[in-house]
Protein backbone atom coordinates (compact mmCIF):
# COMPACT_ATOMS: atom_id res chain seq x y z
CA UNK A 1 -105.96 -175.37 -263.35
CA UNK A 2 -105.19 -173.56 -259.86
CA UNK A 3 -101.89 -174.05 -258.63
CA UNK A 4 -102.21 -171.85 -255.41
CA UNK A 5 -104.97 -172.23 -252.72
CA UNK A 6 -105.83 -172.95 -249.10
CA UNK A 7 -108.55 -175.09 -247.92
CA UNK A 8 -110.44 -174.67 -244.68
CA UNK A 9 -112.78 -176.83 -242.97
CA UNK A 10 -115.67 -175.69 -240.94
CA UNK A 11 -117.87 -177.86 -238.89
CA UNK A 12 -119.79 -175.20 -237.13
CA UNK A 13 -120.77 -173.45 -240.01
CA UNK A 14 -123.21 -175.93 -241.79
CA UNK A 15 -120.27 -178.45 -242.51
CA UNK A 16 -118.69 -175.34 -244.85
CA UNK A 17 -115.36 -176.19 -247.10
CA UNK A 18 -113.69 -173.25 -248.04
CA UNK A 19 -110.99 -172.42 -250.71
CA UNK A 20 -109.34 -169.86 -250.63
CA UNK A 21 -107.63 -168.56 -253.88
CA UNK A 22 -106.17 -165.22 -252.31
CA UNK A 23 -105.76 -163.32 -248.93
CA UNK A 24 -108.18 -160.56 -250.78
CA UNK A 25 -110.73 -159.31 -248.85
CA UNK A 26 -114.27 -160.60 -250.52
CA UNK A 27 -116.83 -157.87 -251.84
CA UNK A 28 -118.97 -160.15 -253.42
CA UNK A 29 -120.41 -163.83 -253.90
CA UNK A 30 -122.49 -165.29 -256.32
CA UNK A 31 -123.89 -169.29 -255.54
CA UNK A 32 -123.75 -171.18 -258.79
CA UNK A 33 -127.04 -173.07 -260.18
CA UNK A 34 -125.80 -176.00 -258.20
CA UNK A 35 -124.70 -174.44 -255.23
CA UNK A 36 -121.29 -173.47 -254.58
CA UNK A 37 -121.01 -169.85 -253.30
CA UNK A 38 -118.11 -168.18 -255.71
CA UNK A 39 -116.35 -165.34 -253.87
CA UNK A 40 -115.40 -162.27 -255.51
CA UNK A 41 -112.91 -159.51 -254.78
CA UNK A 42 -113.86 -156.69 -256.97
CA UNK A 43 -114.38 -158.56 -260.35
CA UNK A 44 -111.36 -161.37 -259.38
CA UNK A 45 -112.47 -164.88 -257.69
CA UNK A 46 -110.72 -164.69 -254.53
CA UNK A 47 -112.47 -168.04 -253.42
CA UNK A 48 -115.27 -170.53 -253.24
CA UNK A 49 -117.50 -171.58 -250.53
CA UNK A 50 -119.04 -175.26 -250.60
CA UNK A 51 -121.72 -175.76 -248.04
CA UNK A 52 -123.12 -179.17 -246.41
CA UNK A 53 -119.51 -180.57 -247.70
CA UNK A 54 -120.41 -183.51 -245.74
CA UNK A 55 -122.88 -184.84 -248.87
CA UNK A 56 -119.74 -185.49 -250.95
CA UNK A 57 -117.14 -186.55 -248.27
CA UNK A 58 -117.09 -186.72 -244.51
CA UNK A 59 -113.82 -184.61 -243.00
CA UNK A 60 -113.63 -185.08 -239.31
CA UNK A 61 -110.52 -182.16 -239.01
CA UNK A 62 -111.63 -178.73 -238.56
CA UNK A 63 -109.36 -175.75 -239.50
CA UNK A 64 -106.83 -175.79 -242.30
CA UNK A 65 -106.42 -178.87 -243.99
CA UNK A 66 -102.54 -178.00 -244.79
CA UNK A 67 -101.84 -180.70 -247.13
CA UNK A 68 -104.78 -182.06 -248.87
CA UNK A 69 -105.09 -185.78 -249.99
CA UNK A 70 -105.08 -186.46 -253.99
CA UNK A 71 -108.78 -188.15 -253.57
CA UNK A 72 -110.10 -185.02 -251.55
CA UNK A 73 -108.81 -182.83 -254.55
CA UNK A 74 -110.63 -185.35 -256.77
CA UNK A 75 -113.99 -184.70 -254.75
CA UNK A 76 -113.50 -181.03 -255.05
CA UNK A 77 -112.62 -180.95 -258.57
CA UNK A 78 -115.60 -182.87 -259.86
CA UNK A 79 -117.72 -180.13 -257.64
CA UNK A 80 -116.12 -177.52 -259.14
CA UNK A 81 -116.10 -178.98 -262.55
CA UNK A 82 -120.13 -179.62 -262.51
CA UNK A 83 -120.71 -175.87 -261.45
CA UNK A 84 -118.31 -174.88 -264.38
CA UNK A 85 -115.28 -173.60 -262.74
CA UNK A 86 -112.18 -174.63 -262.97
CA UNK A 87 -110.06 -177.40 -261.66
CA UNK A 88 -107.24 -177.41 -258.49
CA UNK A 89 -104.07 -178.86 -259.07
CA UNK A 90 -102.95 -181.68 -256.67
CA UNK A 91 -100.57 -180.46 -254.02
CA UNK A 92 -97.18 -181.56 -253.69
CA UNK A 93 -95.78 -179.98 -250.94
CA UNK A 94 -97.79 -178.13 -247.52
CA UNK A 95 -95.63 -174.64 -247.69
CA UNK A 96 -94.54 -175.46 -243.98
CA UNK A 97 -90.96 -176.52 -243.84
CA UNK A 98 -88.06 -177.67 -241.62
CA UNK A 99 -85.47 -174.84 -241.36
CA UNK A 100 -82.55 -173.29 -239.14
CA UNK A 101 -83.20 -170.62 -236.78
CA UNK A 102 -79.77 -170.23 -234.92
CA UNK A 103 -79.59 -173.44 -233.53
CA UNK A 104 -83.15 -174.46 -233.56
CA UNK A 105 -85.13 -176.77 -235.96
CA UNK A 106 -88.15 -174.74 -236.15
CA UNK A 107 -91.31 -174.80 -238.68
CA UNK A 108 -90.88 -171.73 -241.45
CA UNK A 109 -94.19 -170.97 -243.49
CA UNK A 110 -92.70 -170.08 -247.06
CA UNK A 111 -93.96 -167.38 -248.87
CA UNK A 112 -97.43 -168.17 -250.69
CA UNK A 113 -98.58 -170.30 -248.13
CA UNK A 114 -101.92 -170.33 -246.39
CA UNK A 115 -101.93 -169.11 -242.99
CA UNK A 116 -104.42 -170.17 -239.83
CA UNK A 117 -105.91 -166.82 -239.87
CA UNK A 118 -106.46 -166.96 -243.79
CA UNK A 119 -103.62 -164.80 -245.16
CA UNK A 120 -100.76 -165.85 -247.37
CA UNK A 121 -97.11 -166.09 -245.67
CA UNK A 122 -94.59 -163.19 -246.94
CA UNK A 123 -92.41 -166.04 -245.03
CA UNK A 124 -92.14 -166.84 -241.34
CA UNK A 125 -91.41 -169.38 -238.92
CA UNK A 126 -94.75 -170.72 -237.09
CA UNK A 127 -95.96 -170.51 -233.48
CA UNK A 128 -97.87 -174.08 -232.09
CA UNK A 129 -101.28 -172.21 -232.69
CA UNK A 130 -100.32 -171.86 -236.42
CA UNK A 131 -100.20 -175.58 -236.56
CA UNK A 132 -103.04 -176.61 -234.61
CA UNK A 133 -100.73 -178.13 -232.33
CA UNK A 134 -101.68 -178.10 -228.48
CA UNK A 135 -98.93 -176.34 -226.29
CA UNK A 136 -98.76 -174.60 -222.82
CA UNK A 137 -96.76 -172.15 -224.96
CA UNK A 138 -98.93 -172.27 -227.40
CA UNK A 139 -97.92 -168.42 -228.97
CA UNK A 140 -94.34 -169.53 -229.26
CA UNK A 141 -92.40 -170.84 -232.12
CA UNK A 142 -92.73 -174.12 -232.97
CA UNK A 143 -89.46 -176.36 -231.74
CA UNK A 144 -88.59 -179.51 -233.34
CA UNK A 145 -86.50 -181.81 -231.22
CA UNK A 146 -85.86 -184.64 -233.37
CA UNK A 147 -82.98 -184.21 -235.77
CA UNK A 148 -83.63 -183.91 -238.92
CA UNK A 149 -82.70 -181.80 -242.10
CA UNK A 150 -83.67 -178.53 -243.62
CA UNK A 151 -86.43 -177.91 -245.77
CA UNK A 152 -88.12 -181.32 -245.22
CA UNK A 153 -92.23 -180.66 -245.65
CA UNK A 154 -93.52 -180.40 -242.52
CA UNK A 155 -96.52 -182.75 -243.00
CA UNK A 156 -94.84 -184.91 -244.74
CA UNK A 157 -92.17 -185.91 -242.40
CA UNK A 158 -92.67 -189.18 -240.85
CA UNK A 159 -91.35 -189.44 -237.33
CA UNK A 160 -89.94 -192.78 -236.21
């Protein structure tokens, strides 16, 4: 099972889910007898492409889907599974976490996680436009102003 990947979702290009599996740079695909597009980096899969994703499940979010729901990872799998590749792991946690910086809350990006602009996090705190989130300011760091603790999951945290 894969333990480490990114999803994006694409409505512009022909309804396209993409997982990534690596920040790689792809050299190669190859579409499977029942159409998923497998992407290659040299010889290693560095992702897949599913197109027309709307025929198995309708996802009205465009961009990064940062923490994927348990029966979205269920649709994927059995796509995966019937084109002979193998299974995703259900995610637990988003990457994108609650921590200090001075004496701001802000939103830190741990190391391995998907990015926005499709690489993986060496670890850094996130702007607004790294979380989708409309801002005037929208290139600088995310603030949280509610209190709260460290290293809570970002999109997990349920604000009251």
């Amino acid at each position: 099972m894969i333990k480490n990947y990114g999803f994006y979702n694409n409505h512009e290009l022909d309804n396209t889910l993409l997982i990534e599996l690596s920040d790689d740079e792809v050299t190669s695909t190859q579409e499977t007898s029942k159409g998923v597009e497998v992407l290659y980096h040299n010889d290693e899969i560095c992702g897949y492409r599913i197109r027309n994703f709307i025929r198995f499940a309708k996802i009205k979010y465009s961009g990064i889907i940062f923490l994927p729901a348990d029966p979205l990872i269920d649709v994927v799998n059995s796509i995966l599974t019937d084109n002979g590749l193998n299974r995703l792991e259900y995610k637990e946690e988003s990457g994108y976490v609650t921590k200090k910086d001075g004496d701001k809350m802000r939103v830190f990006a741990k190391e391995g996680t998907f990015l926005r602009d499709g690489t993986i996090s060496k670890g850094r705190y996130c702007s607004y436009h790294d979380l989708y989130i409309e801002n005037e300011n929208e290139y600088s760091l995310m603030e949280i102003t509610e209190n709260i603790p460290e290293n809570i999951d970002f999109f997990k945290m349920e604000v009251i």
